[in-house]
Protein backbone atom coordinates (compact mmCIF):
# COMPACT_ATOMS: atom_id res chain seq x y z
CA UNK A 1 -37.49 -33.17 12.99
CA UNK A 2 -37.16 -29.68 15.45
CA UNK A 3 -40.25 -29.46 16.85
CA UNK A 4 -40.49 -26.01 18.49
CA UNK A 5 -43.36 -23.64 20.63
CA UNK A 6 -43.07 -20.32 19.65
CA UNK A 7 -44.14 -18.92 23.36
CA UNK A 8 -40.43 -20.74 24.19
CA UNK A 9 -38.55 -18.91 21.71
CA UNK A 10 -37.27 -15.41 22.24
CA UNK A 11 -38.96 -12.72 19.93
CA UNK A 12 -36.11 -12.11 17.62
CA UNK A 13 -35.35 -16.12 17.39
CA UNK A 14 -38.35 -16.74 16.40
CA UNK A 15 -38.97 -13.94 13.80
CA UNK A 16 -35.82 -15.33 12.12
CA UNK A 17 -37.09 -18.77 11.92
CA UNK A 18 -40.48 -17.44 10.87
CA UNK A 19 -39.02 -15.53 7.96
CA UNK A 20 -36.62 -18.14 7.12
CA UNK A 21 -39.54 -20.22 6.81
CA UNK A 22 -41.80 -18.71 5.19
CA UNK A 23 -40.17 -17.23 2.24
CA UNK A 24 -39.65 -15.80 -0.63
CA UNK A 25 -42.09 -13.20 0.12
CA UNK A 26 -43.02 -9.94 -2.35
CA UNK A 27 -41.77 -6.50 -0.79
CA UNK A 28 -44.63 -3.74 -0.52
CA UNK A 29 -42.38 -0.44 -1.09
CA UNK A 30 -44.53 1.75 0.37
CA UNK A 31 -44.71 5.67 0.12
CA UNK A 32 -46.74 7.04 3.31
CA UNK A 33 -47.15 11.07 4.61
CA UNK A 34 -47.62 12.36 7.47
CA UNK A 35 -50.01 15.31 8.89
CA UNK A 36 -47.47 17.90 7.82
CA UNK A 37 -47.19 16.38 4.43
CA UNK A 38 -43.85 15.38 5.06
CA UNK A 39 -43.39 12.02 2.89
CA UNK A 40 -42.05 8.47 4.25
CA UNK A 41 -40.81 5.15 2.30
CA UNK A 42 -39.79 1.83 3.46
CA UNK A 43 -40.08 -1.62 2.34
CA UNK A 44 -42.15 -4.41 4.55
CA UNK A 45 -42.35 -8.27 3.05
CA UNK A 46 -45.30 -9.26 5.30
CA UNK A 47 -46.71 -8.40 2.18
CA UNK A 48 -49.06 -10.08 0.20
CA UNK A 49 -52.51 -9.76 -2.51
CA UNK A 50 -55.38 -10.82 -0.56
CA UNK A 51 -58.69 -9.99 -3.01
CA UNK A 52 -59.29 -9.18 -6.37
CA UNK A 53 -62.76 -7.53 -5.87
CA UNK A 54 -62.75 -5.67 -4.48
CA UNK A 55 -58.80 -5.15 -4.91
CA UNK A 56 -56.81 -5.65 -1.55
CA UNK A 57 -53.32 -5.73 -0.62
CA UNK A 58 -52.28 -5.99 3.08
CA UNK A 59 -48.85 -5.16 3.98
CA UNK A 60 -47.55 -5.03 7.96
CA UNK A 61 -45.03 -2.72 9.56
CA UNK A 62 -44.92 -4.72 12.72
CA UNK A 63 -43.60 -3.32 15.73
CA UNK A 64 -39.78 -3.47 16.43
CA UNK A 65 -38.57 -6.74 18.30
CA UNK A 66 -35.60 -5.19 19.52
CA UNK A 67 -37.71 -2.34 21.31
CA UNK A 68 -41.08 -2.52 20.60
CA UNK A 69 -41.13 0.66 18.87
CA UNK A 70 -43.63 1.42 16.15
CA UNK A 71 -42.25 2.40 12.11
CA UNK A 72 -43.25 5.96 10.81
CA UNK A 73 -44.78 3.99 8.24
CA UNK A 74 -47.41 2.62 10.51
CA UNK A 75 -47.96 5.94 12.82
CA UNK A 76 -48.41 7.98 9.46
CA UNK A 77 -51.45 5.38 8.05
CA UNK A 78 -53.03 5.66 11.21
CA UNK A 79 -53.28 9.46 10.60
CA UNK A 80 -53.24 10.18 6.63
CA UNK A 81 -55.23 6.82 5.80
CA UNK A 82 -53.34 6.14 1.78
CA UNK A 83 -50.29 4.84 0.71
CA UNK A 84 -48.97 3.85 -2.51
CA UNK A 85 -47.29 0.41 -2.71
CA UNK A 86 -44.76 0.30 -5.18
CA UNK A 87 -43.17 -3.19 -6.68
CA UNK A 88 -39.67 -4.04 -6.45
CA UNK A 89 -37.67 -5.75 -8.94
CA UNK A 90 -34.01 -6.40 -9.29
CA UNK A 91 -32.98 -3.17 -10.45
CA UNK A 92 -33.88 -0.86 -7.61
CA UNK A 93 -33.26 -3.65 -4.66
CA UNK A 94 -30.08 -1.85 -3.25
CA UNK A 95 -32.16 1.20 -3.07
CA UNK A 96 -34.73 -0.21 -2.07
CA UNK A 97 -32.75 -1.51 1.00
CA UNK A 98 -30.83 1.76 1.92
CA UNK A 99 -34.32 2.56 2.23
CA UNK A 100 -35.30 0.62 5.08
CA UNK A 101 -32.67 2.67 6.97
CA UNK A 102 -34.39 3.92 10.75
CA UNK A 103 -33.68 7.56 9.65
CA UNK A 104 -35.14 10.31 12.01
CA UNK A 105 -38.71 11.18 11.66
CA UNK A 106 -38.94 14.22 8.86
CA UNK A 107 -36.35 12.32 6.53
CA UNK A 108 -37.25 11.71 3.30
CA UNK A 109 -36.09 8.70 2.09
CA UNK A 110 -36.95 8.99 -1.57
CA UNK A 111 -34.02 11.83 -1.20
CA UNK A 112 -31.86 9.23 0.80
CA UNK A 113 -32.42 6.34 -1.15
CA UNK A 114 -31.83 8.09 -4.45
CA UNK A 115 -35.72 7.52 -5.56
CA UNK A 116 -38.12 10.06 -8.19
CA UNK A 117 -41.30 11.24 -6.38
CA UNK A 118 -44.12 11.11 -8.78
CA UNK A 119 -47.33 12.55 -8.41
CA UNK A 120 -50.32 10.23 -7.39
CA UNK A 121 -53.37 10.59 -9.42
CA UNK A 122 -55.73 9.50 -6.47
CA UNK A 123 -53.78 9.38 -3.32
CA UNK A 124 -51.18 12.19 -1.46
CA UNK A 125 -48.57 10.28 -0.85
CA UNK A 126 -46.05 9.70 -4.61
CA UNK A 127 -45.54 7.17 -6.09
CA UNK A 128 -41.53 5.68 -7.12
CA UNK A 129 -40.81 7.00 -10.74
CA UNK A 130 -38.19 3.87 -10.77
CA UNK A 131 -40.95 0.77 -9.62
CA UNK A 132 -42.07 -1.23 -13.14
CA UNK A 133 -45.88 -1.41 -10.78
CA UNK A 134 -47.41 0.97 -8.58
CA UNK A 135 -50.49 0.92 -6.56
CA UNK A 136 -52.42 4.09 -5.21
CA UNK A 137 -54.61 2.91 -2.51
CA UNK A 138 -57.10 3.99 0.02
CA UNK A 139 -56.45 2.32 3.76
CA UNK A 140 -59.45 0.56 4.97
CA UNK A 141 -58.70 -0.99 7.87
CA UNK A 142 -55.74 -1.20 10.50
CA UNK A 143 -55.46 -4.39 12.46
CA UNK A 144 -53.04 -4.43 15.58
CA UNK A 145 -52.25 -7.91 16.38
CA UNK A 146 -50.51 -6.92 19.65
CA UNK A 147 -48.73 -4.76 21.62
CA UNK A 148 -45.72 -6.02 22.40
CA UNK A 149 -42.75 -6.02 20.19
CA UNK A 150 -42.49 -8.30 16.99
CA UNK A 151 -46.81 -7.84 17.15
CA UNK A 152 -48.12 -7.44 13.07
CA UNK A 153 -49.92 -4.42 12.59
CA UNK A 154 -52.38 -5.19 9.54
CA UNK A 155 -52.54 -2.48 6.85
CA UNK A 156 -55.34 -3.32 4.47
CA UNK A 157 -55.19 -1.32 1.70
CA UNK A 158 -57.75 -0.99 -1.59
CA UNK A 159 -56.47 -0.34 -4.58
CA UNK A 160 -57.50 2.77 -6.74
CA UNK A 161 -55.28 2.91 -9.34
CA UNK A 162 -52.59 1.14 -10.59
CA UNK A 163 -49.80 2.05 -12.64
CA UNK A 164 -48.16 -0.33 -14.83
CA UNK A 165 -44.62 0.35 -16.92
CA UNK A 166 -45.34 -0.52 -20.52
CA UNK A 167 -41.94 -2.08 -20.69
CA UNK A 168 -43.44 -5.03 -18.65
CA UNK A 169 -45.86 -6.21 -20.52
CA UNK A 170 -45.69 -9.35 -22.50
CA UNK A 171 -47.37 -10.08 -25.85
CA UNK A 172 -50.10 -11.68 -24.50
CA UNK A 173 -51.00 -7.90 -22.57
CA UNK A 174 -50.27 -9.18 -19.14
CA UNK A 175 -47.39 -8.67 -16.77
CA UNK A 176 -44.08 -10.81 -17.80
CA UNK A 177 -42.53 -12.37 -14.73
CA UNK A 178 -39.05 -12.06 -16.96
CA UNK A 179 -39.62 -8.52 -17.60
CA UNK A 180 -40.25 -7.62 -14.39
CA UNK A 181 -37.74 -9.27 -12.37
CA UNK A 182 -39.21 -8.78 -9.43
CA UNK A 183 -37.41 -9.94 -5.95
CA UNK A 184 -38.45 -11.46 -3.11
CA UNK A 185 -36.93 -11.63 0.47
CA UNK A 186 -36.00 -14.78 2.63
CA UNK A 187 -34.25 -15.00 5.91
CA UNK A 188 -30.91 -13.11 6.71
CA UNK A 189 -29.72 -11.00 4.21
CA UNK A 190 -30.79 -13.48 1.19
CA UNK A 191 -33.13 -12.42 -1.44
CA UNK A 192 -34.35 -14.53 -4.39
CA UNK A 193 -34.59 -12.90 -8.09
CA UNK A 194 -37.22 -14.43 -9.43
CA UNK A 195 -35.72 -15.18 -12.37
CA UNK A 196 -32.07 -16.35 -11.82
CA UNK A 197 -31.82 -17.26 -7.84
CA UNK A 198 -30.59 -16.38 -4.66
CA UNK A 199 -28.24 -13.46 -3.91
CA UNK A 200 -27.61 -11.54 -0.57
CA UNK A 201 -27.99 -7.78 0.47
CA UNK A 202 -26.50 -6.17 3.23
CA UNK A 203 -29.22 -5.12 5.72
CA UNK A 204 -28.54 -1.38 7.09
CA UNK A 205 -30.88 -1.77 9.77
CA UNK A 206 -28.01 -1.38 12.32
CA UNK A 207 -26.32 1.59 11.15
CA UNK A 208 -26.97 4.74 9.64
CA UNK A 209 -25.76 4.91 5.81
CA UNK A 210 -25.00 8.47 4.59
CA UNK A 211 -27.61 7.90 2.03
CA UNK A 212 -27.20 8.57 -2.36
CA UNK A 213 -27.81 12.05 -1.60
CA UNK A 214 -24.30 12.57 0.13
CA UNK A 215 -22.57 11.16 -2.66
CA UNK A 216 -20.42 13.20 -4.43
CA UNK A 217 -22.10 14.22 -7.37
CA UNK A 218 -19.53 13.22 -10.16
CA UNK A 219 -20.10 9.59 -8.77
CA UNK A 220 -24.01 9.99 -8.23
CA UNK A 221 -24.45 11.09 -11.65
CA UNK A 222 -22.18 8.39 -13.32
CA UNK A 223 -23.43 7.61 -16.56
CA UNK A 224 -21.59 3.72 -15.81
CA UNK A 225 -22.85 3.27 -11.75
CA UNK A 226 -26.30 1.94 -11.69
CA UNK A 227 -29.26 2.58 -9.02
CA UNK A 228 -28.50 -0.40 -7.32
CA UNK A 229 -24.17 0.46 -7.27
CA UNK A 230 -26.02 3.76 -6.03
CA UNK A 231 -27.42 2.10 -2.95
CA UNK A 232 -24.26 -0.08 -2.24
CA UNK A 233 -22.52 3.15 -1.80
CA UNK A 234 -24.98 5.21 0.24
CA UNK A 235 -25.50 2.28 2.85
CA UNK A 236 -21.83 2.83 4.10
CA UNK A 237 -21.62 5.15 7.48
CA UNK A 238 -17.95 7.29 6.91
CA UNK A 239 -16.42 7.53 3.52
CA UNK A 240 -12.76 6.81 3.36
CA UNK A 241 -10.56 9.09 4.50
CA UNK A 242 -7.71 11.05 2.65
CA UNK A 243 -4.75 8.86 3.39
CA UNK A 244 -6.73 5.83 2.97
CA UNK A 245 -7.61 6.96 -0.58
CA UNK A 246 -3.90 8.27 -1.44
CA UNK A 247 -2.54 4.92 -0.26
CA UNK A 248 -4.68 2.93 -2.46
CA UNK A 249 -4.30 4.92 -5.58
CA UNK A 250 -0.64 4.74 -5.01
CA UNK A 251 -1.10 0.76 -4.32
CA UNK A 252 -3.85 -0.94 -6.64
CA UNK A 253 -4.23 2.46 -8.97
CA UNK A 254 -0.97 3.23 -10.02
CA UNK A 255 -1.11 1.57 -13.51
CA UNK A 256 -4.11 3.03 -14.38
CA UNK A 257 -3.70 7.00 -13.64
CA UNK A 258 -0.01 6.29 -15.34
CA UNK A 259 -2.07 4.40 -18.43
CA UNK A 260 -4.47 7.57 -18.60
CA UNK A 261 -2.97 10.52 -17.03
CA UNK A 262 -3.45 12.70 -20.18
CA UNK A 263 -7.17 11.78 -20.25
CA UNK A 264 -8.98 12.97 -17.67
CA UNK A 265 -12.10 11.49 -18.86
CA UNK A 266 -11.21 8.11 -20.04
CA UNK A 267 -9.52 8.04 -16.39
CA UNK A 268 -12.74 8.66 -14.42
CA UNK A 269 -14.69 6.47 -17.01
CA UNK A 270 -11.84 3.75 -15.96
CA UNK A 271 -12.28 4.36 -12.40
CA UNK A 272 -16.16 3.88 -12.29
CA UNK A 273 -15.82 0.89 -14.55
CA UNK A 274 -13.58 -0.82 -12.26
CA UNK A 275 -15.62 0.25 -9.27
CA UNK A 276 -18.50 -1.46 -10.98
CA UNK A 277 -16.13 -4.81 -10.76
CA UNK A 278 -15.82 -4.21 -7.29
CA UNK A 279 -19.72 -3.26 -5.92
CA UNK A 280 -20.64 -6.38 -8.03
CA UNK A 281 -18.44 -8.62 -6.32
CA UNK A 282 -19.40 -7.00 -2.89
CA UNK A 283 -16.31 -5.14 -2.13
CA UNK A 284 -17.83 -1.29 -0.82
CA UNK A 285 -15.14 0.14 0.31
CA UNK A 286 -12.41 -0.77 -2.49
CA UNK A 287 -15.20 0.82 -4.89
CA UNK A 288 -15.21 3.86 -2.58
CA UNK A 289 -11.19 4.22 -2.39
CA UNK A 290 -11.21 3.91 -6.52
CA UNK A 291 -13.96 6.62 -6.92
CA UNK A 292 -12.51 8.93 -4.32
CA UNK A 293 -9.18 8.60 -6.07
CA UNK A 294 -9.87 10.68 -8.81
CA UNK A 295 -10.32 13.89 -6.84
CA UNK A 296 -7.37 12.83 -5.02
């Protein structure tokens, strides 16, 4: 048995052992705005349901260990005092993820991300069109646990309304924990789905993805790509370059644009269809190359 005091432990250290273990934990994905109206979203899992009546849900956007820096999330409640949290299930996690990206203050990341604003009924701030539950709430109370980084800051939020998609509701009338396949984080990159286990996503915090709204928009509107093959692409920084692309349709392509070169259309259907393969097995920038190549 490790027996540890946190005062010994660098910040960081122990922030990883904390949320390694204390874990799975729900993610609050929650839509904030600013005094100019400008809208903010970002996912936090020091999240959690605290009282049923009246309704509470606290959620904290802690201050940055690296720097202790404070999240627009946090500096926007403090000043427009509602937020909607909005649930996250399986889905919309690569989104939700690309999310989470430190983009400059101003930047909307339901545009990065690849989200649908919808109108709150209650609240300024939207809600996500793509979350299966979404809460409008009223900010009660901030808590600041410290100043210094890795220090909680407590967002206690009240429920007014909450949304619920009829597609996740079980014969009984209440919320089916199949239907809505929610996820939960751990430590690392790992996730849990709640249904089927432990998978990994790969944290952007470090770099600055280009976002869905770069993508080219024969890719981003695929009919084949999904929301969350959507976010695996936007999270990279550069896309390929030419050569790279030529060499790889010449390379790992060349059967298929020989197989389909009459038909353009059952070629790009092939292409996304095998880029699918690769985003599913992890493999970004092979899916890139293959979706580039048709332009190419």
């Amino acid at each position: 048995m490790i027996t540890i005091n946190p005062k010994e432990l660098p910040v960081m250290k122990l922030q990883l052992m904390l949320q390694g273990a204390v874990a799975p934990r729900p993610v609050a994905f929650a839509s904030t705005i600013d005094e100019q109206g400008r809208v903010n979203l970002s996912p936090f899992s020091f999240f959690n349901i605290f009282s049923a009546n009246p309704p509470i849900l606290i959620f904290s956007p802690a201050r940055r260990g690296r720097d202790n820096t404070t999240k627009h999330t946090f500096e926007n409640v403090k000043k427009v005092s509602e937020c909607v949290i909005n649930i996250v299930n399986y889905d919309m996690v690569q989104q939700t993820s690309l999310a989470s990206v430190e983009y400059p203050e101003g930047i909307n990341e339901f545009v990065k991300a690849g989200f649908t604003e919808l109108p709150s009924e209650m609240v300024k701030p939207p809600r996500v069109a793509e979350s299966p539950v979404q809460f409008e709430c009223r900010v009660n109370q901030i808590i600041e646990l410290g100043t210094e980084g890795g220090a909680g800051n407590l967002v206690i939020c009240e429920v007014l309304r909450m949304h619920i998609d009829e597609k996740v509701i079980g014969e009984n009338g209440l919320i089916d924990p199949f239907k809505i396949d929610q996820v939960a984080r751990l430590g690392g990159d790992w996730y849990t789905r709640a249904s089927q286990g432990l998978f990994e996503v790969a944290k952007p915090n470090q770099k600055m993805g280009i976002g869905v709204d770069q993508i080219p928009s024969d890719i981003r509107l695929s009919s084949i790509l999904s929301g969350n093959h959507l976010g695996q692409l936007g999270n990279v920084e550069v896309l390929p370059d030419e050569t790279s692309v030529n060499e790889y349709k010449l390379t790992e392509l060349a059967e298929i644009f020989i197989e389909l070169e009459d038909d353009a259309t059952a070629l790009e259907q092939a292409l996304h269809h095998r880029a699918v393969e690769l985003l599913n097995a992890g493999n970004v920038h092979e899916a890139w190359l293959t979706l580039l190549a048709f332009n190419n």
